[in-house]
Structures are given as C-alpha cells and as structure tokens.
Protein backbone atom coordinates (compact mmCIF):
# COMPACT_ATOMS: atom_id res chain seq x y z
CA UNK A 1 -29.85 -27.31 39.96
CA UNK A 2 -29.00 -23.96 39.31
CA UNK A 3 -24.79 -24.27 38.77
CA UNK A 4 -25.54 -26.92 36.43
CA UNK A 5 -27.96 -25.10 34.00
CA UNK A 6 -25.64 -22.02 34.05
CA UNK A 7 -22.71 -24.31 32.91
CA UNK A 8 -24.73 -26.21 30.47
CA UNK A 9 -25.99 -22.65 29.02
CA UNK A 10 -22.53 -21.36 28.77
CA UNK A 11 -21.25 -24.60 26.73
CA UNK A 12 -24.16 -24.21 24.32
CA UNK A 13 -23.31 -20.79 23.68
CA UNK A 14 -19.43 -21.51 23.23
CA UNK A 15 -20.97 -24.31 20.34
CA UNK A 16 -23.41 -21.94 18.55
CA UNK A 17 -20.35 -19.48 18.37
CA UNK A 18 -18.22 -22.20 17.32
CA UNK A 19 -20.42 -23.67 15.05
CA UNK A 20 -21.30 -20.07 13.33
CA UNK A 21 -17.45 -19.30 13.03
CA UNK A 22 -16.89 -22.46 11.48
CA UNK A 23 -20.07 -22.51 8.96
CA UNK A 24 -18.38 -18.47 7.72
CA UNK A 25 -15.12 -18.94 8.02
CA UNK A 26 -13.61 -22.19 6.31
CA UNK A 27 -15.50 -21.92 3.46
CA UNK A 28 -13.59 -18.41 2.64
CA UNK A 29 -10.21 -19.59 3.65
CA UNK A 30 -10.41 -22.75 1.21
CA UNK A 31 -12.16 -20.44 -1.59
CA UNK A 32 -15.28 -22.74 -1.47
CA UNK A 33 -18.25 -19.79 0.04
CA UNK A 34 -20.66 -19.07 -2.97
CA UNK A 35 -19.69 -15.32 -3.25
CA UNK A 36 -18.10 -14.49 -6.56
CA UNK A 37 -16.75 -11.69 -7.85
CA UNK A 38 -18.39 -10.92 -11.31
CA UNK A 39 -16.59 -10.10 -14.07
CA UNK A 40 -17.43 -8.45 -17.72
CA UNK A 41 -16.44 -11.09 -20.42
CA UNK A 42 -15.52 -8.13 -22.52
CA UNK A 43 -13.55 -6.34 -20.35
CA UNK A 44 -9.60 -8.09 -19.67
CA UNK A 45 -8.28 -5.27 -17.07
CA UNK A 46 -4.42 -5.37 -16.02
CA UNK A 47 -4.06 -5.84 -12.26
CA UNK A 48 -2.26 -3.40 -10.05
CA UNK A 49 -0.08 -5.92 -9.29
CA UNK A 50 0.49 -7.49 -12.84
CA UNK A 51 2.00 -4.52 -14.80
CA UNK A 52 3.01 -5.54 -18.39
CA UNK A 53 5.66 -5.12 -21.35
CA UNK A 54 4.04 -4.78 -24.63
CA UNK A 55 6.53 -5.97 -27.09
CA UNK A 56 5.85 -6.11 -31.19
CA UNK A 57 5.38 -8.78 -33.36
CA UNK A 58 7.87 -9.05 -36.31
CA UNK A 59 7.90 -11.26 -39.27
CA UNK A 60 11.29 -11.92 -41.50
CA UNK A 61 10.79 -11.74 -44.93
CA UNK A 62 10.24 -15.39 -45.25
CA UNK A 63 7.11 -15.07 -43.23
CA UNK A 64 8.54 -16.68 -40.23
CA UNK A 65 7.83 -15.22 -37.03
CA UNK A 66 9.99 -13.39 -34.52
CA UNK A 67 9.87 -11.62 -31.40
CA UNK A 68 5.98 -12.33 -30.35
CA UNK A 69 5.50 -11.67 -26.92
CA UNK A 70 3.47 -9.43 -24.06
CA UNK A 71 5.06 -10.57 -21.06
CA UNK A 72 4.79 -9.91 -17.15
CA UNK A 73 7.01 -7.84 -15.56
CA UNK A 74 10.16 -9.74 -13.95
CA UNK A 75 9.89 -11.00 -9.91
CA UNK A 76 5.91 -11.17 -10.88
CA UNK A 77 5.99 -15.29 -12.15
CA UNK A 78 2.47 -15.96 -11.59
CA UNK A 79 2.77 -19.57 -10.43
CA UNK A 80 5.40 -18.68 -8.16
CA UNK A 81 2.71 -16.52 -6.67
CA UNK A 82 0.11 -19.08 -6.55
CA UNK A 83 2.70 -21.39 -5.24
CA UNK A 84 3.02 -19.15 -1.94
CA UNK A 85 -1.13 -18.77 -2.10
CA UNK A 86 -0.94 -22.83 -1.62
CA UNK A 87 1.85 -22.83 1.17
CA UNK A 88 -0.09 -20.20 3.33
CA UNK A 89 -3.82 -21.77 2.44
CA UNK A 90 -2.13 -25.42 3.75
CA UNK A 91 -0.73 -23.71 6.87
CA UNK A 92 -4.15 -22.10 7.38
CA UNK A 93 -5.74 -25.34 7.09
CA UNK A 94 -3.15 -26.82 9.30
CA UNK A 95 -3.70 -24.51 12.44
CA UNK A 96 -7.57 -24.66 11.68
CA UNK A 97 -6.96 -28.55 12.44
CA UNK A 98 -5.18 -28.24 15.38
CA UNK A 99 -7.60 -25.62 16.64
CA UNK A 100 -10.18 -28.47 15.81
CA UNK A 101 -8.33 -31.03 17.79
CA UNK A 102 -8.04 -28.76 21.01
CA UNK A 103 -12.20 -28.19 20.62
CA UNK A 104 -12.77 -31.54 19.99
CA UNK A 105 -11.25 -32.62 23.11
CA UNK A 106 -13.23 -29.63 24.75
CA UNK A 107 -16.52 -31.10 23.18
CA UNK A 108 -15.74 -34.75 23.75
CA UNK A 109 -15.13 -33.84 27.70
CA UNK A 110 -18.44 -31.39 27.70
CA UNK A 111 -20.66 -34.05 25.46
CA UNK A 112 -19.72 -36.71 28.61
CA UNK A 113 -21.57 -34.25 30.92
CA UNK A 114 -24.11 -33.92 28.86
CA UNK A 115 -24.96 -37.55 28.09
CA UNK A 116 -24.60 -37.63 31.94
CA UNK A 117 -26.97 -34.59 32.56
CA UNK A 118 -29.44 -36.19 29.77
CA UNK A 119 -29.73 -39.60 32.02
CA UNK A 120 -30.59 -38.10 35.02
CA UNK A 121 -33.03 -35.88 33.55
CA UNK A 122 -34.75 -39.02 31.73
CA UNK A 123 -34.25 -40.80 34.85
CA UNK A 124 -36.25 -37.89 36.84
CA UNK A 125 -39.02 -37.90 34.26
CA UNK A 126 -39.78 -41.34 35.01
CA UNK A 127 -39.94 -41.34 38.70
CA UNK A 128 -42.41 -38.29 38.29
CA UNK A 129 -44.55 -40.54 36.30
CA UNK A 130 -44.53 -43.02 38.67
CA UNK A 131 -44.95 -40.15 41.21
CA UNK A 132 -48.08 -39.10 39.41
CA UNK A 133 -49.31 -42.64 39.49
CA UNK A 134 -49.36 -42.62 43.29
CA UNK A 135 -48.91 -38.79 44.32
CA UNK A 136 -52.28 -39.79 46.51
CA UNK A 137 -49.41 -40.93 48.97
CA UNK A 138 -47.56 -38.12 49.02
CA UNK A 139 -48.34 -34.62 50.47
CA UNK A 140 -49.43 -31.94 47.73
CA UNK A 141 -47.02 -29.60 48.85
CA UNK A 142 -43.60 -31.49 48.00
CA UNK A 143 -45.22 -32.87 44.65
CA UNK A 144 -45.65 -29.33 43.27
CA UNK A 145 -41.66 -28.29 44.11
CA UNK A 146 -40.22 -31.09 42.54
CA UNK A 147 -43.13 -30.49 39.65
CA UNK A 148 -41.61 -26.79 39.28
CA UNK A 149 -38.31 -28.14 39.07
CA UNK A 150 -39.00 -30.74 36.11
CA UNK A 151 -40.75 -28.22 34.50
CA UNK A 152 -37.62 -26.13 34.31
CA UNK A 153 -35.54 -28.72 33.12
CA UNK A 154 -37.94 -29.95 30.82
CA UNK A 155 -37.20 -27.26 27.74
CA UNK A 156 -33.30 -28.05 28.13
CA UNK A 157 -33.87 -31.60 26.48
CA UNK A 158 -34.33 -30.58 22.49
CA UNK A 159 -31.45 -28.05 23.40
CA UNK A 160 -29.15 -31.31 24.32
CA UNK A 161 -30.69 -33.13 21.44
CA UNK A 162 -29.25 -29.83 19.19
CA UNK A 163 -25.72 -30.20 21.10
CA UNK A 164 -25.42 -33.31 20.26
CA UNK A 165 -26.19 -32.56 16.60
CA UNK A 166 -23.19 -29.62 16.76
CA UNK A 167 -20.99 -31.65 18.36
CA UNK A 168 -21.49 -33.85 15.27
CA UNK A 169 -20.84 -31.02 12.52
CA UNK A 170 -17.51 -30.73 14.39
CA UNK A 171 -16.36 -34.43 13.90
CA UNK A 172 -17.64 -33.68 10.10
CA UNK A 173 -15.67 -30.51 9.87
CA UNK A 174 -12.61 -32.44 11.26
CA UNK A 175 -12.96 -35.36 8.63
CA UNK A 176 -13.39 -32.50 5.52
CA UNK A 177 -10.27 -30.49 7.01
CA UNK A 178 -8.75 -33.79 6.83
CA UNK A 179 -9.59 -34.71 3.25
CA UNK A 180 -8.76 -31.30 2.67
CA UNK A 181 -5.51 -31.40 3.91
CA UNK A 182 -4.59 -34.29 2.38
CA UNK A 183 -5.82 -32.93 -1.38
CA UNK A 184 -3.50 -29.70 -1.00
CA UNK A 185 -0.49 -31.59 -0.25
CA UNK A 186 -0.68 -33.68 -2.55
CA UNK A 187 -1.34 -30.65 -4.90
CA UNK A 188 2.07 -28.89 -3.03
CA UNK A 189 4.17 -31.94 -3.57
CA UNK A 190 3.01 -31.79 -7.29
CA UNK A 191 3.67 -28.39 -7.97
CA UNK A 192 7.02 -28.78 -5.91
CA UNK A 193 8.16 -30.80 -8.73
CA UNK A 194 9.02 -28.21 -10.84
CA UNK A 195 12.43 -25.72 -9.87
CA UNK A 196 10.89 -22.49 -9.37
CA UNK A 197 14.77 -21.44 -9.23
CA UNK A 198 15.19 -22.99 -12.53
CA UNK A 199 12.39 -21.50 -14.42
CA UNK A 200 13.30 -18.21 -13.37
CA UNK A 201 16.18 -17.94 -14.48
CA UNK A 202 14.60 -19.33 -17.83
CA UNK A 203 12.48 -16.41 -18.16
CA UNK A 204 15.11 -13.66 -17.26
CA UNK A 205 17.26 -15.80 -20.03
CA UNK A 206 13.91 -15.36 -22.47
CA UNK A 207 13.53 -11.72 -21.80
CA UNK A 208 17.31 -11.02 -22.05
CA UNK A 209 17.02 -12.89 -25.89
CA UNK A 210 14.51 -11.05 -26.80
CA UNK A 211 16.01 -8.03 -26.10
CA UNK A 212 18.86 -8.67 -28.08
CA UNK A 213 16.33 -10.06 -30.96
CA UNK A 214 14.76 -6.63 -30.85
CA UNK A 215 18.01 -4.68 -31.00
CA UNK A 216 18.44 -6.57 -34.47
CA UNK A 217 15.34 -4.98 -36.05
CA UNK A 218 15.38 -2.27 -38.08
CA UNK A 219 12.53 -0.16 -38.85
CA UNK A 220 9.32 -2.16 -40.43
CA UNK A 221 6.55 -2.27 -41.61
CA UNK A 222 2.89 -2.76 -40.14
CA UNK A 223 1.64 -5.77 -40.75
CA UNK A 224 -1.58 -6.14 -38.42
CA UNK A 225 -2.77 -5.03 -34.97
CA UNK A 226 -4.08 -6.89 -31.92
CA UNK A 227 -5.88 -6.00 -29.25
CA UNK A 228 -6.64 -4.32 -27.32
CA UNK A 229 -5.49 -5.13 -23.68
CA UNK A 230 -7.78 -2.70 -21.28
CA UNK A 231 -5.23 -0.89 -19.09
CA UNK A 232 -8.13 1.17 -17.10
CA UNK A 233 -11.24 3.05 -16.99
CA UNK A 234 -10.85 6.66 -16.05
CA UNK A 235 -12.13 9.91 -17.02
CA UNK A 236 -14.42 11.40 -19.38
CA UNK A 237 -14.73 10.05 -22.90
CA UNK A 238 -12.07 12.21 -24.53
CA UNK A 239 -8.42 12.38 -23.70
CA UNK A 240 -4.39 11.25 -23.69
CA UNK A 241 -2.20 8.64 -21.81
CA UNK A 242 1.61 8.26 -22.51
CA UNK A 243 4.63 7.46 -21.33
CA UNK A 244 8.23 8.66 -22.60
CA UNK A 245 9.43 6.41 -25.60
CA UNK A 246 12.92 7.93 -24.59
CA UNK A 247 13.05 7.14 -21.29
CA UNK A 248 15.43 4.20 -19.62
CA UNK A 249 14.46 0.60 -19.20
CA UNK A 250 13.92 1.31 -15.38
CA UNK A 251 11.74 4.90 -15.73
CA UNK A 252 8.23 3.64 -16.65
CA UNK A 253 6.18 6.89 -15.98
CA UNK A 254 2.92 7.12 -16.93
CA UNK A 255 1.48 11.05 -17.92
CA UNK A 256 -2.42 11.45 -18.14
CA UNK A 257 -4.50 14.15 -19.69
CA UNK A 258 -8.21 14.00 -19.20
CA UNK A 259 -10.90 15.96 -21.84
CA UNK A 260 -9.90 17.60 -25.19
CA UNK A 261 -9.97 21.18 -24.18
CA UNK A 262 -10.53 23.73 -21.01
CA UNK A 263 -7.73 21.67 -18.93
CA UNK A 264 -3.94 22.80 -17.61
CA UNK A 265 -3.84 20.18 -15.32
CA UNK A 266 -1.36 16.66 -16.15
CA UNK A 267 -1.18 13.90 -13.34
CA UNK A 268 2.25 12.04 -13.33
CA UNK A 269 1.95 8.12 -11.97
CA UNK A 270 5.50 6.87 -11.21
CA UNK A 271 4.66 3.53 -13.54
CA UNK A 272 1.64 0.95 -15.22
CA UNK A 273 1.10 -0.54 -11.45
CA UNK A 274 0.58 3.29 -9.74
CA UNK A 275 -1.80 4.70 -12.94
CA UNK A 276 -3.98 1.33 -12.72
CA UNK A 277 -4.06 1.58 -8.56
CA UNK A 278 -4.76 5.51 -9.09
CA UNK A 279 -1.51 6.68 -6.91
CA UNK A 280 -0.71 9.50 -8.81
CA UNK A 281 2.60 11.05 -7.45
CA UNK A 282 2.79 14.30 -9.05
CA UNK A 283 0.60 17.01 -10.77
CA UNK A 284 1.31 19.75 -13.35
CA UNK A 285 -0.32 22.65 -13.49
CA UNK A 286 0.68 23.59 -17.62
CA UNK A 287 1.05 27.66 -18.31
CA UNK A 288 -1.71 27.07 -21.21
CA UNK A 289 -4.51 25.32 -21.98
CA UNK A 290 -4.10 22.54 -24.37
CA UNK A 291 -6.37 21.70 -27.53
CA UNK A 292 -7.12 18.30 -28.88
CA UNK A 293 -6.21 15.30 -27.05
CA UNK A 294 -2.81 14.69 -29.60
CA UNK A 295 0.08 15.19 -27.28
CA UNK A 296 3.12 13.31 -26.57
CA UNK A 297 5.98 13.14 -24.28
CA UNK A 298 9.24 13.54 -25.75
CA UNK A 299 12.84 13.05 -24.06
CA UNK A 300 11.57 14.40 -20.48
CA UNK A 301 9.23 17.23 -22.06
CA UNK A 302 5.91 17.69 -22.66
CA UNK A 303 4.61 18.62 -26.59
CA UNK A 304 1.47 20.36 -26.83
CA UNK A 305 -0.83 22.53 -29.10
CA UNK A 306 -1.87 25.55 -27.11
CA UNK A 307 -5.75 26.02 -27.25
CA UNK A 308 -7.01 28.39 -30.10
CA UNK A 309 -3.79 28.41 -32.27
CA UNK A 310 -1.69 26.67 -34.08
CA UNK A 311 1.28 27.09 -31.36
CA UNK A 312 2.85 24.01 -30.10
CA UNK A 313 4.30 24.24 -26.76
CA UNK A 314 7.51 22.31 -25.50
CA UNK A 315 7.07 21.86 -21.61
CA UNK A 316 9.76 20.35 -19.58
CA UNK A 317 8.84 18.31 -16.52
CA UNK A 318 11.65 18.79 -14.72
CA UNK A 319 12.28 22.38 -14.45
CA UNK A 320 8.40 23.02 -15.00
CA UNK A 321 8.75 25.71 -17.11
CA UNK A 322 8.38 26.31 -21.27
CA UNK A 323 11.37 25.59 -23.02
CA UNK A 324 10.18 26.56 -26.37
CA UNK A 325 7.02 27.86 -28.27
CA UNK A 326 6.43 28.18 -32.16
CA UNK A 327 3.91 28.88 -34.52
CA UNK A 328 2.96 25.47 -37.12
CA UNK A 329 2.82 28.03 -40.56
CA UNK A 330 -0.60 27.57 -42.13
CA UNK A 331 -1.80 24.82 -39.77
CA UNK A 332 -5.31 24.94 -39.51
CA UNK A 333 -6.40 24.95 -35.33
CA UNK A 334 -9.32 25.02 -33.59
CA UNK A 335 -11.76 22.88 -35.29
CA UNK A 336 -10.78 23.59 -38.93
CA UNK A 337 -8.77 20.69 -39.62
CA UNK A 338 -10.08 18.46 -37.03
CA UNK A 339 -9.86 14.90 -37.89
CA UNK A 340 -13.59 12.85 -37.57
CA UNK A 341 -15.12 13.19 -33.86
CA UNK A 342 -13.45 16.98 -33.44
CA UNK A 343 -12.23 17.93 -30.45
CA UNK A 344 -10.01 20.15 -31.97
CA UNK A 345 -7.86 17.41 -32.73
CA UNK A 346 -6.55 20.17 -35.87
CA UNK A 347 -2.56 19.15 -34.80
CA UNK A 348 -1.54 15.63 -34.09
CA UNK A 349 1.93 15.40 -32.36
CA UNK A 350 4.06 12.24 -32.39
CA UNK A 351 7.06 10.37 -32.24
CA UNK A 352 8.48 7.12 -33.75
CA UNK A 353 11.72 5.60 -34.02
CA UNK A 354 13.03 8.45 -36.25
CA UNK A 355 12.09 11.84 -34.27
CA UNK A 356 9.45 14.19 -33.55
CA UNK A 357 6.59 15.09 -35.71
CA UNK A 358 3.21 17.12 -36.30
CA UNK A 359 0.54 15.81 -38.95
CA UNK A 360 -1.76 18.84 -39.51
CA UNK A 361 -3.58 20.24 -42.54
CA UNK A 362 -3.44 23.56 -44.40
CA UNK A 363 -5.66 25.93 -46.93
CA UNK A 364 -2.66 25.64 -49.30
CA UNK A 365 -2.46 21.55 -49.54
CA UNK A 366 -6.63 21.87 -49.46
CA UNK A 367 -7.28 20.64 -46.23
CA UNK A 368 -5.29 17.85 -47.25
CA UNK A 369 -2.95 15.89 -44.37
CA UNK A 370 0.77 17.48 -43.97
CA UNK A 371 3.09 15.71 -42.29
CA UNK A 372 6.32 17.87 -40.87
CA UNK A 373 9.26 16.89 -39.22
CA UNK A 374 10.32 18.56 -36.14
CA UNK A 375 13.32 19.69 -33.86
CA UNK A 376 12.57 18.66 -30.61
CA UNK A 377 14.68 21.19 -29.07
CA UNK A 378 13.41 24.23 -31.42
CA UNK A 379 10.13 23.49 -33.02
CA UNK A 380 11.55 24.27 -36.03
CA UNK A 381 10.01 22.27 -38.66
CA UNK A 382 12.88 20.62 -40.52
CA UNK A 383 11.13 18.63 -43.48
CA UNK A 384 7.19 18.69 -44.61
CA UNK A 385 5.40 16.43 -46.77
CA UNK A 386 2.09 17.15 -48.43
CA UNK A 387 0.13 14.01 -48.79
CA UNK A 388 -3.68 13.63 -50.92
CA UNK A 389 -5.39 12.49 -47.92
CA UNK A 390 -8.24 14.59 -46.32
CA UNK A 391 -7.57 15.39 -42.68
CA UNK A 392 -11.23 15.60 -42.08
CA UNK A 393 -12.00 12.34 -43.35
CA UNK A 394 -9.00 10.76 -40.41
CA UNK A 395 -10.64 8.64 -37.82
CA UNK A 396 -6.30 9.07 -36.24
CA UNK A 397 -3.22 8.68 -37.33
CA UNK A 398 0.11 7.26 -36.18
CA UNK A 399 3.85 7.49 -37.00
CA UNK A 400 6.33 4.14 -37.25
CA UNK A 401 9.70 4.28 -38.74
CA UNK A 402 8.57 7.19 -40.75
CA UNK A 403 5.26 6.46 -42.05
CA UNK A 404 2.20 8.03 -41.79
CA UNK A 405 -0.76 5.24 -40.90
CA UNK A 406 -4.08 6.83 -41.20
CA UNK A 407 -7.26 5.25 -40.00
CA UNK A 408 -10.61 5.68 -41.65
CA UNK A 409 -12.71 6.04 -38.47
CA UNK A 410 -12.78 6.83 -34.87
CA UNK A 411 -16.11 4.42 -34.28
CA UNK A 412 -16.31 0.46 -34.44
CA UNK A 413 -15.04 -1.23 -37.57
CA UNK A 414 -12.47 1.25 -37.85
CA UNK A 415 -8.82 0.15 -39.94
CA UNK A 416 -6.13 1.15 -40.86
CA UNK A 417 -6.99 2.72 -44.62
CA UNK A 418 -4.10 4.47 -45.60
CA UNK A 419 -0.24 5.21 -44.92
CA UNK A 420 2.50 7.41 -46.09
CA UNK A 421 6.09 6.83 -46.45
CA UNK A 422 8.13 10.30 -45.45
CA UNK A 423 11.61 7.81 -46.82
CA UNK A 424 9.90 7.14 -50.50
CA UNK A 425 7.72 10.08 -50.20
CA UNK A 426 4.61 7.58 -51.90
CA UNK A 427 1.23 6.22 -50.51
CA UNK A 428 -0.66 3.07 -50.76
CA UNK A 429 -4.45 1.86 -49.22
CA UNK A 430 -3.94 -0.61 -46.91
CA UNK A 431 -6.69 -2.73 -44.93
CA UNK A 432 -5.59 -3.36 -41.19
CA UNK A 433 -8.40 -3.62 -39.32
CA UNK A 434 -8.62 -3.86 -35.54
CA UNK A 435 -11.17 -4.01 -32.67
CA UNK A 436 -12.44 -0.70 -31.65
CA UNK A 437 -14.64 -2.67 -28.76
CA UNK A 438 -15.58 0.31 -26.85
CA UNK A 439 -16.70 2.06 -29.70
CA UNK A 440 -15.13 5.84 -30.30
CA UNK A 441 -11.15 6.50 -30.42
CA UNK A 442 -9.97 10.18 -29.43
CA UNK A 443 -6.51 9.63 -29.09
CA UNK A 444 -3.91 6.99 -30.52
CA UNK A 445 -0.34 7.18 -30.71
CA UNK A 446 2.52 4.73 -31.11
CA UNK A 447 5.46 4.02 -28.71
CA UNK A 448 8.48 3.12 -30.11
CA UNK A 449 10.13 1.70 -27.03
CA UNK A 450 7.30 -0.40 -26.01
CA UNK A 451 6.47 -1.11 -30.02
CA UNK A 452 2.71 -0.69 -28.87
CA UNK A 453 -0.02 1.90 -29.58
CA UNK A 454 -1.51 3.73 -26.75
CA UNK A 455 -5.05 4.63 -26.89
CA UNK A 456 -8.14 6.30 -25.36
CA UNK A 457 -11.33 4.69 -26.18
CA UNK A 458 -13.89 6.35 -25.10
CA UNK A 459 -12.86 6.63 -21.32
CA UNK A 460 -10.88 3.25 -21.57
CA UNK A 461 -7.42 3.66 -21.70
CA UNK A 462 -5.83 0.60 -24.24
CA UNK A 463 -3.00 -0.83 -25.40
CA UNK A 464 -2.37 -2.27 -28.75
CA UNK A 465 0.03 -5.12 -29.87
CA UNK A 466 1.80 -4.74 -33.23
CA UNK A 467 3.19 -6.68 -35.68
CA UNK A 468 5.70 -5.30 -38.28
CA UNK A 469 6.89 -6.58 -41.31
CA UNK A 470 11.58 -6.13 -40.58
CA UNK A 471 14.36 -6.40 -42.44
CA UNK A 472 16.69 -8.30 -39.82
CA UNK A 473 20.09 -6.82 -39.83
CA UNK A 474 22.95 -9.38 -39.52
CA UNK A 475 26.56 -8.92 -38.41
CA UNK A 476 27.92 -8.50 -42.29
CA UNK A 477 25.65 -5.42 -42.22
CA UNK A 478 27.40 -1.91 -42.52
C-alpha cells in the first residue's frame, strides 16, 4: 500500500498548490482581487508617465472661445495605451487557458485513479465489516494486520472527498476563463473599430492648429483662472518650481528650490515626467544664499535676490558661474517689504511675454508696490513704475503682457484684487478668484510659454490654467 499513498499524497499536494495559485493569481491578472489603491478625492496628481502641456484659454472680443486646451504630451494617447493593456491581459488569459487545459487533462487522468483508489477502499471497508461479523473464524493475529492497514487508509477518504471538490474549482475556473475570454474579445474587436493610425494623426493635426492659433495672439488680458492641477508633493511648505519660458519646444527642464531662506542648493530634473518620478539629473550648488522664494529662470540663467540685501544675482547654468550682480536702489529686503506670509519675499522677480522684471517696494513710494523693468543681461533697471498698492498687504503677484496682477491673500479664498498696466501706466480692482485648496501660497509666477502659472502651495507644487481676454491679429495687420 505504501507506493500508492505516496503517489496519492504527492497529487494532493500538486492540487492545493494549484488550487492556491489559481485562487491569488487570476483574480490580479483580470483586475478583479479586492485590493484597491486609495486615492484622495481632492488630490488629481500628474503621473510620471502622463506629463502635460498647459495651454491658455483665450476669448475674442465677441466672447467666443479660442484655444482651450491642457493636453497630453504626444506618443502618450491614453486609449492607445489601454488598447495594448487589453491585447496583453487577453494573451494572459489565453496562456492561463491553455495552462488549464494541460492540468485538466493531468486532473482528469489523476481523478480516474482516484475514483479507482476510492472503490477499493469502500470495497475493503465492507469486507472488514463482514470480517468483524465472523472474525470468530479467523485467527486474531491476521485480523489485527489487515485492521492496522484499514486504519491507515481510513483518514485518506475526506482527503479524496476534498480532491474531488478541487478538481471541481478547476472545471469552474476553466468555464470563467472561458466567459472571460470571450467578454475581452469582444471588447478588443470593439475597440479595434476605431483607426488608432487615424486618430493620431488627428491629434498631432489638433496640436499643430493650435499652435498656429496661439502664434495669432497677441498679448491679453486675464480673464479668470482654473485650477489647480497638483503636479507633486515635495518639500517643506515654502519654496519655488520653474522652468525656462525661453527655452525650445523640445527643452522642458524643470528647476526646484526648496525653503525661503538658508539654502544654495537648486536640483535640475531634465522635464515634468523626471521632477514628478524624483530623477533629478543635476544639482547646483549657488555662490549665495537666496532670500524669498521669488525667483525665476530666464534665457538659460538663474535670477535671484541674494539673502540680506537688495542684490539680485544673475546665475548662468551652463557655465555655473555669476554673470552679473546689482544693487535694486531703495528696495526694501529682508523682511521690510515682505508681501503677507514673509519669508522675505521683499523682491519678486519675473518674466512675461515682454521681458524681465522685479516688483519690490521702497521708503520713497511708502512701502507702496514698484514695479521696474529689467535688462536681463545687466540688471540695469530700464523703466520703474510706482503704483498705490501696499506691498505688505500682497498675498503675490504676477506679470502678463505687462501688467502687474496682485492678489489679496496667500490663504484660502484668495483672488486676484488688483492689477497694473506698465503700457497705460493706470490700475483697476478686479475680482478673479481661484482655488487656493491647500491653503497658503509662497510662490506664484506666470510662464509665458506654457501660458500657465506655476505655484507652491504649501508643499504642493501646482499648475494653473488661464484664460485671457486677446486681440486676434489677422493677416491685414502691420
């Protein structure tokens, strides 16, 4: 008896590894296993592998409107993607079921033996009842042997009984990989309806239009702001993230700054993908420490105020060294002039459309905003404007197309309260609101090439759509 309790053993085994694999690992291959990933219903974070272009919103003067997009990158069509998911989950499911076939055969030859093995030991319990009806007649001896043998065999009939319960689960995992089967291609041949090919090219033909639409805008106006879209969560609760609103279509570096003060160090990501992933390829270690969290990145170089003074520095990324240094006359630094939550946020650096520029206050305009028009390559302030608007009482400030856009908090139910026009040299109040939703703003500054602002909020870095009110230019234009 002993060879055929050691091969019984070893095809229960095979079945309770079988049956384990099968009970762990379908139900993750066809997405159906209960574990979820949880999400925050507030929080909408870009993927590593779903970088994005922020474009504006523009209106004509009609109202109508033009140019409204935030797009995927190209080569990243999301049902393509999910297209390939389906292909490799049906070819998954396909080898699973021919896996199945080859152990069903396996179990179908094994359950024979079994049913055979479960006969005989049925049959053997019965004559050793009718041996125990008449073991007078037989000698004591050989009645307690083939008594030790039952008993051995005796425990291995609820383990058949559980076989043949596995072997069923199998035929019920072949009939669901089956029906499942069958559900995905149909859902393949569905999707396969639509040319993949076709609406590629339609979306490279979309992107290349709106390219040209944008080329037609002049500067505008802003209208409203949406948002935001939550890039990432780094860092403490204060500090700057940029990229280079001069740099070509294909250079999509990202620079990031962390805290307000006490820190040389910038990290360089290579582009939106790399700074969400965290594969930072390259750190600076800046001459000076910076103040205030109101940098920006200009045509290759970094703009900075050095920390306790009213110098800004120009630092060039490539050669890694100071190209120029100059002293903002009269700016107040170092908490003076700071606009709402401090930080010594005294000198706000920024660029638009039109150039470079600092908004700071002085003792002369009575702590009032100044707005001054840089050189890049100098620092030599070329134009100033004194405005009436209390730097202290700034939540941040922006530049598009020339105007100042002031904001009359850093904390939630913040808007835009105020701007300045450096072309008309007037103000107006405006009420833009938008959603501060985590709470407290250090640091936000427009991009003219992605017509988006960038944003810090408190240790979330952000991205905000635009909408701005253009004059469209048309080919009778001069």
């Amino acid at each position: 008896m002993s060879p055929p309790l050691l091969k019984v053993g070893a095809v229960l085994s095979t079945m309770a590894m079988i049956s384990n694999w099968m009970s762990q690992t379908l139900p993750s291959l066809v997405g159906l296993n209960t574990t979820r990933i949880t999400t925050s219903d507030t929080l909408t974070q870009i993927s590593p592998k779903e970088g994005w272009q922020v474009y504006s919103s523009a209106q004509d003067p009609d109202g109508r409107c033009i140019c409204t997009v935030v797009a995927p990158e190209q080569n990243l069509c999301s049902r393509d993607a999910k297209s390939r998911q389906l292909r490799q989950l049906l070819e998954k499911v396909q080898n699973m079921s021919q896996s199945i076939e080859v152990l069903n055969l396996r179990t179908q030859r094994d359950f024979q033996y079994v049913l055979k093995m479960e006969t005989q030991m049925k049959g053997l319990k019965a004559k050793f009842r009718q041996i125990e009806d008449d073991r007078k007649t037989l000698m004591t001896k050989h009645f307690q042997e083939l008594k030790e043998k039952m008993d051995e065999l005796l425990p291995l009939i609820p383990v058949l009984e559980q076989y043949k319960t596995d072997a069923k689960l199998i035929t019920q995992f072949k009939e669901e990989i089956r029906n499942l089967s069958t559900v995905l291609t149909g859902i393949q041949e569905e999707i396969g309806a639509y040319d993949y090919d076709e609406l590629h090219q339609r979306v490279l033909s979309l992107e290349t239009r709106l390219r040209d639409c944008m080329k037609k805008l002049t500067c505008g106006k802003l209208m409203k702001i949406t948002g935001p879209i939550t890039v990432k969560i780094s860092g403490t609760r204060f500090g700057a993230w940029m990229t280079d609103p001069l740099a070509s279509e294909k250079n999509n570096r990202v620079w990031y700054m962390d805290s307000y003060t006490n820190n040389k160090i910038v990290r360089e990501y290579k582009s939106l993908a790399d700074f969400v992933s965290g594969a930072e390829s390259r750190t600076y270690n800046l001459p000076f420490k910076w103040a205030g969290t109101n940098h920006v990145v200009y045509n290759g170089s970094l703009y900075f105020n050095k920390y306790q003074s009213n110098i800004i520095i120009k630092y060039s990324f490539d050669t890694g060294r100071v190209l120029a240094q100059r002293s903002l006359e009269y700016a107040g630094f170092h908490n003076v002039y700071p606009y709402t939550w401090g930080g010594f946020s005294d000198i706000d650096l920024m660029a638009d459309e039109i150039g470079l520029w600092a908004v700071y206050a002085t003792n002369q305009n009575a702590g009032n905003i100044v707005i001054s028009q840089l050189n890049q390559d100098t620092l030599e302030v070329l134009k100033s404007w004194s405005t009436g608007y209390p730097k202290r009482s700034a939540g941040e400030s922006f530049m598009i197309c020339g105007t100042l856009y002031v904001t009359n908090s850093h904390l939630t139910g913040a808007k835009v309260y105020y701007s300045y026009s450096t072309k008309t040299s007037t103000y107006e109040y405006t009420d833009i609101p938008f959603h501060n939703q985590y709470f407290h703003i250090s640091m936000l500054d427009y991009n003219a090439r992605d017509r988006a602002l960038y944003a810090w909020n408190n240790g979330h870095q952000v991205l905000f759509n635009v909408t701005l009110f253009h004059v469209i230019k048309t080919e009778d234009d001069t």
